[in-house]
Protein backbone atom coordinates (compact mmCIF):
# COMPACT_ATOMS: atom_id res chain seq x y z
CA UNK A 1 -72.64 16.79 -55.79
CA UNK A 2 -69.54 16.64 -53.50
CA UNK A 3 -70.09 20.34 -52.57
CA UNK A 4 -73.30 19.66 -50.90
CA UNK A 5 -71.74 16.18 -49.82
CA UNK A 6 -68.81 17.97 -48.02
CA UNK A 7 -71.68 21.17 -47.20
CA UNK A 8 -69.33 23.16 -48.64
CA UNK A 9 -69.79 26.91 -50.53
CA UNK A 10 -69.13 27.51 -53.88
CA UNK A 11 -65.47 29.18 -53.46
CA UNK A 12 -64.68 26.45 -51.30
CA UNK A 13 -65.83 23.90 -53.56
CA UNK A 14 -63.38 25.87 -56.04
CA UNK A 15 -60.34 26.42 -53.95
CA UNK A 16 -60.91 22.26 -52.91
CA UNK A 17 -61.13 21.44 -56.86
CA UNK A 18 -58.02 23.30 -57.44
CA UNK A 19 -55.96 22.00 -54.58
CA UNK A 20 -56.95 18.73 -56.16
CA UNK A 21 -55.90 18.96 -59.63
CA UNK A 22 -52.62 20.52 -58.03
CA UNK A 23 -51.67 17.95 -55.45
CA UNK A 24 -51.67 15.80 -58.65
CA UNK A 25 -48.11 17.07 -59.08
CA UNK A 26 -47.03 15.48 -56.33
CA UNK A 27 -43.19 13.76 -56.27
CA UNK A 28 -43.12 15.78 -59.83
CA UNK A 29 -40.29 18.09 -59.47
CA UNK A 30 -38.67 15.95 -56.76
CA UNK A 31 -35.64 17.03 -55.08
CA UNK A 32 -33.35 15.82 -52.27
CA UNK A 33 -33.25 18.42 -50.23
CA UNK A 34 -36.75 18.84 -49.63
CA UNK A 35 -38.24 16.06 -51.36
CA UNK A 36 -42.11 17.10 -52.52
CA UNK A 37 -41.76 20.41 -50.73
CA UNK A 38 -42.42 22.02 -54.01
CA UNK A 39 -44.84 20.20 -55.17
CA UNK A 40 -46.93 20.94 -51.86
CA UNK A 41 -46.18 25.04 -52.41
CA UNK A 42 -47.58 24.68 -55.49
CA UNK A 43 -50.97 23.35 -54.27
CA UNK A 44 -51.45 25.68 -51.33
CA UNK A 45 -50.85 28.58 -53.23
CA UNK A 46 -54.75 28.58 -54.13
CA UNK A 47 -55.18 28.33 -50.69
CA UNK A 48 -52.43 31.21 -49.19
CA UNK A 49 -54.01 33.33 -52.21
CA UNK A 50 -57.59 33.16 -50.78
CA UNK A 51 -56.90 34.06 -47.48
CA UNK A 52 -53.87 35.99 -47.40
CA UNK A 53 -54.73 39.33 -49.28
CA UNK A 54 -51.98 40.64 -47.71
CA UNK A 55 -48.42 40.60 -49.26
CA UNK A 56 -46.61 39.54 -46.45
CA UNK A 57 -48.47 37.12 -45.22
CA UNK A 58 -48.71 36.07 -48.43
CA UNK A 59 -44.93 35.12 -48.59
CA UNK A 60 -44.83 33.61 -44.73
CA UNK A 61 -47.70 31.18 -46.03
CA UNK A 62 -45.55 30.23 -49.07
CA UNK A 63 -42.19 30.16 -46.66
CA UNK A 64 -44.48 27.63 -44.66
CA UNK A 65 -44.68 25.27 -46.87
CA UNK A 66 -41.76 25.12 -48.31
CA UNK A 67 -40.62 22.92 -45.97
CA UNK A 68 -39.20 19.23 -46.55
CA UNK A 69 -42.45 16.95 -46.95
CA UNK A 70 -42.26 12.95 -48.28
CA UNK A 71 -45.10 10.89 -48.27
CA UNK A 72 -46.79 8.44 -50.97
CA UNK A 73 -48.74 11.06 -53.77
CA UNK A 74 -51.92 8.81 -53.94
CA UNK A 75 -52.85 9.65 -50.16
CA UNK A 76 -51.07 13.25 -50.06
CA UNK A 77 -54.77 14.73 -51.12
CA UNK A 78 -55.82 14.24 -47.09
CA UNK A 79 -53.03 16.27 -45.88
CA UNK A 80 -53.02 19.28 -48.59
CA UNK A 81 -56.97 19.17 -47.47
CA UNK A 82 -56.14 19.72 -43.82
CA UNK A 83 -53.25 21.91 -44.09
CA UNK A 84 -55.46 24.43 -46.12
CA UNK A 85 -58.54 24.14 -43.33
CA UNK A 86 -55.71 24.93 -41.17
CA UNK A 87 -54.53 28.09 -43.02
CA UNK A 88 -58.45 29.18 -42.87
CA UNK A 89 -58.34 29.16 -39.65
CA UNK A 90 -55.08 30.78 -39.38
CA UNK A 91 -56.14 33.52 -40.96
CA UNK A 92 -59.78 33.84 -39.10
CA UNK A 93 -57.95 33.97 -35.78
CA UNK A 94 -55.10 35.90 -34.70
CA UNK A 95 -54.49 33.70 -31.61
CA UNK A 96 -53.92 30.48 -33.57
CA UNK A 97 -50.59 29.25 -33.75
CA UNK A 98 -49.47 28.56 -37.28
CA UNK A 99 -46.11 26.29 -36.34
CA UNK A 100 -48.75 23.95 -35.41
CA UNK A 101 -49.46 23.44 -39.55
CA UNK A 102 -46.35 22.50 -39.90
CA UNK A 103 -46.20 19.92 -36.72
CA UNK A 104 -49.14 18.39 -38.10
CA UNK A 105 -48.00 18.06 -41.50
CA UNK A 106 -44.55 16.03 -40.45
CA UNK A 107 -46.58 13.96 -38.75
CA UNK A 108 -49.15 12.44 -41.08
CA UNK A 109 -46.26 12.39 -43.82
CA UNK A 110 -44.58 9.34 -42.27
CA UNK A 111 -47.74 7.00 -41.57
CA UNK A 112 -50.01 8.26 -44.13
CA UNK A 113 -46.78 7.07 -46.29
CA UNK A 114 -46.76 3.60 -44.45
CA UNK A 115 -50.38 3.36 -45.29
CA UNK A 116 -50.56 4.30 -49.25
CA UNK A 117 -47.29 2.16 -49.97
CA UNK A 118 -48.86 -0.64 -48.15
CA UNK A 119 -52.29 -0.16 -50.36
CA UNK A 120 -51.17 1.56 -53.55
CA UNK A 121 -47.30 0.95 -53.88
CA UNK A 122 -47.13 -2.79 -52.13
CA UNK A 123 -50.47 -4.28 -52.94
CA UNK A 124 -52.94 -2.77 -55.69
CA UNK A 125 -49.69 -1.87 -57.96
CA UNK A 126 -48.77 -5.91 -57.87
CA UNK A 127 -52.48 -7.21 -58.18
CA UNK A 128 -52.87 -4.74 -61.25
CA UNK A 129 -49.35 -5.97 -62.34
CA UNK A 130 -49.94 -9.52 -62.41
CA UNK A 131 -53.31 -8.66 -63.97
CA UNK A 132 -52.08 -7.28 -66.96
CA UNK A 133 -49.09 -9.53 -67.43
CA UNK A 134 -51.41 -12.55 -67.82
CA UNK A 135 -53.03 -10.46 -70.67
CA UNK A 136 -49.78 -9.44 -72.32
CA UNK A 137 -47.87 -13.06 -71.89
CA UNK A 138 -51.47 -14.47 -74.30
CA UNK A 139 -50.45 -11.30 -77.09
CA UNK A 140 -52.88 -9.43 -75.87
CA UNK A 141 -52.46 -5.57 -76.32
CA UNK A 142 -54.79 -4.66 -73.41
CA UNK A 143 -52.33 -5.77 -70.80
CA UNK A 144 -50.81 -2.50 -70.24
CA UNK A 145 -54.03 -0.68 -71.25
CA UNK A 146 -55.81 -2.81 -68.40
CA UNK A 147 -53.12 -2.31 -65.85
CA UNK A 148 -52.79 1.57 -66.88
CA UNK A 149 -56.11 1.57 -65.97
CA UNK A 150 -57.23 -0.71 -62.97
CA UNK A 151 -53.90 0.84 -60.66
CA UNK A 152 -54.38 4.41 -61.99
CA UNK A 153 -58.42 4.93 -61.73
CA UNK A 154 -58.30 4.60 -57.61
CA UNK A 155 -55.01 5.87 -57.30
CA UNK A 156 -56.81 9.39 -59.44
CA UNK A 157 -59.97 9.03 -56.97
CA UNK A 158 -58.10 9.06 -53.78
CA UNK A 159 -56.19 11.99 -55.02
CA UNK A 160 -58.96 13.77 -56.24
CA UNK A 161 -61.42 13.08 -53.21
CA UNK A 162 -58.56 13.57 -50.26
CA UNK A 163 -58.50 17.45 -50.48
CA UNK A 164 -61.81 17.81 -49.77
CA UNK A 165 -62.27 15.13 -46.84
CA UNK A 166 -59.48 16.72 -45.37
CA UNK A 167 -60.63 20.22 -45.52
CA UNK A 168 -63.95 19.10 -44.36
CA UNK A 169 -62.94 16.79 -41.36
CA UNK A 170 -59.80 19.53 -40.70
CA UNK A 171 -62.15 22.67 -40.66
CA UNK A 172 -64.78 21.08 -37.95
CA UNK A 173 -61.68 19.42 -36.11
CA UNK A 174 -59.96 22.54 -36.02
CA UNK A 175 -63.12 24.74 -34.69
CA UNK A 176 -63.52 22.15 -32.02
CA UNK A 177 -59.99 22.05 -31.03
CA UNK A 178 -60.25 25.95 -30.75
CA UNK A 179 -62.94 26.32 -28.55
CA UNK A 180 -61.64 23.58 -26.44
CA UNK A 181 -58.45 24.97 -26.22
CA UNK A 182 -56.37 21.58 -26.89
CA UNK A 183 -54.70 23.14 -30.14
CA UNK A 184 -51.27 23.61 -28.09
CA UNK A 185 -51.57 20.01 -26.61
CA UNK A 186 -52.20 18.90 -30.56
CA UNK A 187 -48.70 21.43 -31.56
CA UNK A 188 -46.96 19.81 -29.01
CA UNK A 189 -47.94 15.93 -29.66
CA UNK A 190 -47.31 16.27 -33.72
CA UNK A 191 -44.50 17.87 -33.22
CA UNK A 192 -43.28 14.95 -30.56
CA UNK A 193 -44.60 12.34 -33.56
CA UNK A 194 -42.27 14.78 -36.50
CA UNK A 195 -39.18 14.40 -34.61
CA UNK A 196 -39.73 10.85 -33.86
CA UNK A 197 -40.23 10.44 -37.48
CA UNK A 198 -37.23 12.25 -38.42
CA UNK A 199 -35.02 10.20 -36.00
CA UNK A 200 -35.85 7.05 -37.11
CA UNK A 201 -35.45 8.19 -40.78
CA UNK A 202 -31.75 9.31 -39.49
CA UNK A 203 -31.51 5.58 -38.30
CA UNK A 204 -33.16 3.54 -40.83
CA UNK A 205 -32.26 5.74 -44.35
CA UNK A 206 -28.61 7.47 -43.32
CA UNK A 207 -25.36 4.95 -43.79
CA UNK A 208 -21.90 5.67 -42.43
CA UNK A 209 -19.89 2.20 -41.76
CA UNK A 210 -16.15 2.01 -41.04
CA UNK A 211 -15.30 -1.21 -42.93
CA UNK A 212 -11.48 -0.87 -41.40
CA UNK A 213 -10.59 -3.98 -39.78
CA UNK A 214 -7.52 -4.75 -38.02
CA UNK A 215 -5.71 -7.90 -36.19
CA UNK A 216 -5.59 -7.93 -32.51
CA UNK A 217 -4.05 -11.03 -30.59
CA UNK A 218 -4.39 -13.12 -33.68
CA UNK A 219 -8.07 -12.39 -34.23
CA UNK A 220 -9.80 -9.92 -36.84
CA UNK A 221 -11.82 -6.69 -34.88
CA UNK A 222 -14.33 -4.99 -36.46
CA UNK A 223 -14.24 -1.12 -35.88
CA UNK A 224 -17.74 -0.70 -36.52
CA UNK A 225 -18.94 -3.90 -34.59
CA UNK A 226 -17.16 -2.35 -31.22
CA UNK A 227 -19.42 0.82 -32.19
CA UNK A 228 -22.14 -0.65 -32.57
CA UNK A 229 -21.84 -2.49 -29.64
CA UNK A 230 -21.32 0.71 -27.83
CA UNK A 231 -24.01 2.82 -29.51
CA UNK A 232 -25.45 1.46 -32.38
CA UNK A 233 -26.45 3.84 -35.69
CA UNK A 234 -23.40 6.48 -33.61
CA UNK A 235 -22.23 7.82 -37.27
CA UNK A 236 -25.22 8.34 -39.02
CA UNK A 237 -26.43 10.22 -36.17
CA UNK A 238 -23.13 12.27 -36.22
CA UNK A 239 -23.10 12.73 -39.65
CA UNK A 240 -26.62 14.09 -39.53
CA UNK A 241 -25.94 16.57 -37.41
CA UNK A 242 -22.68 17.18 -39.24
CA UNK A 243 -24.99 17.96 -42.27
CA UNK A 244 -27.89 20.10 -39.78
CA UNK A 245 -25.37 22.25 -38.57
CA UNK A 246 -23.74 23.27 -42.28
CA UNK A 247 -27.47 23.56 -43.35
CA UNK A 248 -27.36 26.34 -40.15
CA UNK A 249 -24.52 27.98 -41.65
CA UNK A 250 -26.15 28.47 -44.89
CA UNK A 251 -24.39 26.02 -46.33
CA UNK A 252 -25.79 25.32 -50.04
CA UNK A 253 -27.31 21.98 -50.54
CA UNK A 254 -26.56 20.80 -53.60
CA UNK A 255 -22.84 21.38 -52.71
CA UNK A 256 -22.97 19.15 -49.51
CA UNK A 257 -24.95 16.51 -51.23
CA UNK A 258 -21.84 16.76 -54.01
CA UNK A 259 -19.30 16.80 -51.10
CA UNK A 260 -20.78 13.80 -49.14
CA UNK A 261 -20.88 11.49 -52.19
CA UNK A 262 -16.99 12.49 -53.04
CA UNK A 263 -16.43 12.16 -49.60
CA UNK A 264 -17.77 8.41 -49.65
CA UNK A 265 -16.13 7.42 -52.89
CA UNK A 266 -12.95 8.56 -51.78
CA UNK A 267 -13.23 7.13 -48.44
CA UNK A 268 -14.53 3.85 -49.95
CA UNK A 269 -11.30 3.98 -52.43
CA UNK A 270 -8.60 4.03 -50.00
CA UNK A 271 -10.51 1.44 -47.49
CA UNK A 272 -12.47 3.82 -44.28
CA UNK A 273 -15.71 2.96 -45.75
């Protein structure tokens, strides 16, 4: 039924049905240098195995994709869809430009995220919630049974059905955008939105504060109110790059993860932070 809804063939239908019990993985073995970069590996390996019968293209696909990718798992389904309709065509035509897989990927991850935690993580997890309270406060053992159940059924349908909308809509998007040559316009545009994305995670997720104060003309000054006055969210930004430029140097990252929290406590303990 959803192979002749998505007018798909029968290895398609396959390769969709595995990338959709795999993307169920997602946020699984989480990690914080690359977040669900793993877990996405792991469901395009179906899809680098099916089209890359070569070795070595085999390991660029899976080098691809392990890359650092965070969004909410309910609505990662779309994206794991459309990255593989983008391998297909990667491998059909010589000319296409696989960076532009991993442009598009960084960024859907940031508003596909805003959307599923607004649905899933914000609003059907609380209505389910209060749902199954009301049950349990009345002694009623269904309560967690009937929340289990009403947030996890859509949540599981949404996973399972976004692989193969995105392949679908991705593999007739991505034929169109080949023969009317906007694929490098679409590169350059995602990869515009990824960095976008990235700098306002640098802003909004990255804290560095000076909580120094000292006494000047009889009043208390703020070190980090003069720098924010001056350039607001300056250290984070510096400490980012800080961190990008050991990552460069092949720095390990569990050690710099280690070194930055000793780095705050100590800091914290004798009054910088």
């Amino acid at each position: 039924m959803i192979k002749e809804k998505f007018n798909l063939t029968e290895e398609e239908n396959k390769m969709c049905f595995q990338i959709a019990l795999r993307s169920h993985t997602m946020s699984a073995p989480y990690c914080w240098e690359k977040m669900q970069a793993l877990s996405f590996l792991y469901t395009m390996i179906p899809v680098i195995n099916k089209y890359y019968p070569d070795k070595e293209d085999r390991i660029e696909g899976y080098k691809r994709h392990w890359e650092l990718f965070n969004t909410t798992p309910s609505v990662s389904g779309f994206i794991t869809g459309l990255a593989a309709s983008m391998e297909k065509q990667g491998a059909e035509d010589p000319n296409f430009d696989k960076s532009s897989i991993s442009a598009v990927k960084s960024s859907l991850m940031g508003p596909f995220a805003g959307i599923g935690d607004s649905i899933f993580q914000s609003t059907w997890r609380v209505i389910s919630m209060g749902v199954g309270l009301s049950l349990a406060a009345g002694g009623n053992i269904l309560g967690p049974i009937v929340f289990l159940l009403m947030y996890n059924i859509p949540s599981a349908f949404v996973r399972f059905l976004g692989p193969y909308v995105g392949y679908s809509l991705g593999a007739k998007f991505m034929s169109s955008a080949a023969e009317n040559g906007i694929m490098s316009f679409i590169t350059k545009a995602a990869s515009t939105v990824g960095l976008m994305t990235v700098g306002a995670m640098t802003a909004t997720m990255v804290s560095c504060n000076i909580g120094f104060v000292f006494t000047m003309g009889g009043a208390e000054q703020s070190i980090q109110a003069m720098l924010d006055t001056i350039f607001p969210n300056l250290l984070p930004l510096l400490l980012t790059l800080f961190c990008f430029k050991l990552l460069n140097k092949k720095v390990n990252a569990t050690l710099l993860i280690f070194g930055l929290m000793i780095f705050a406590i100590l800091g914290t303990w004798i009054g910088i932070f």
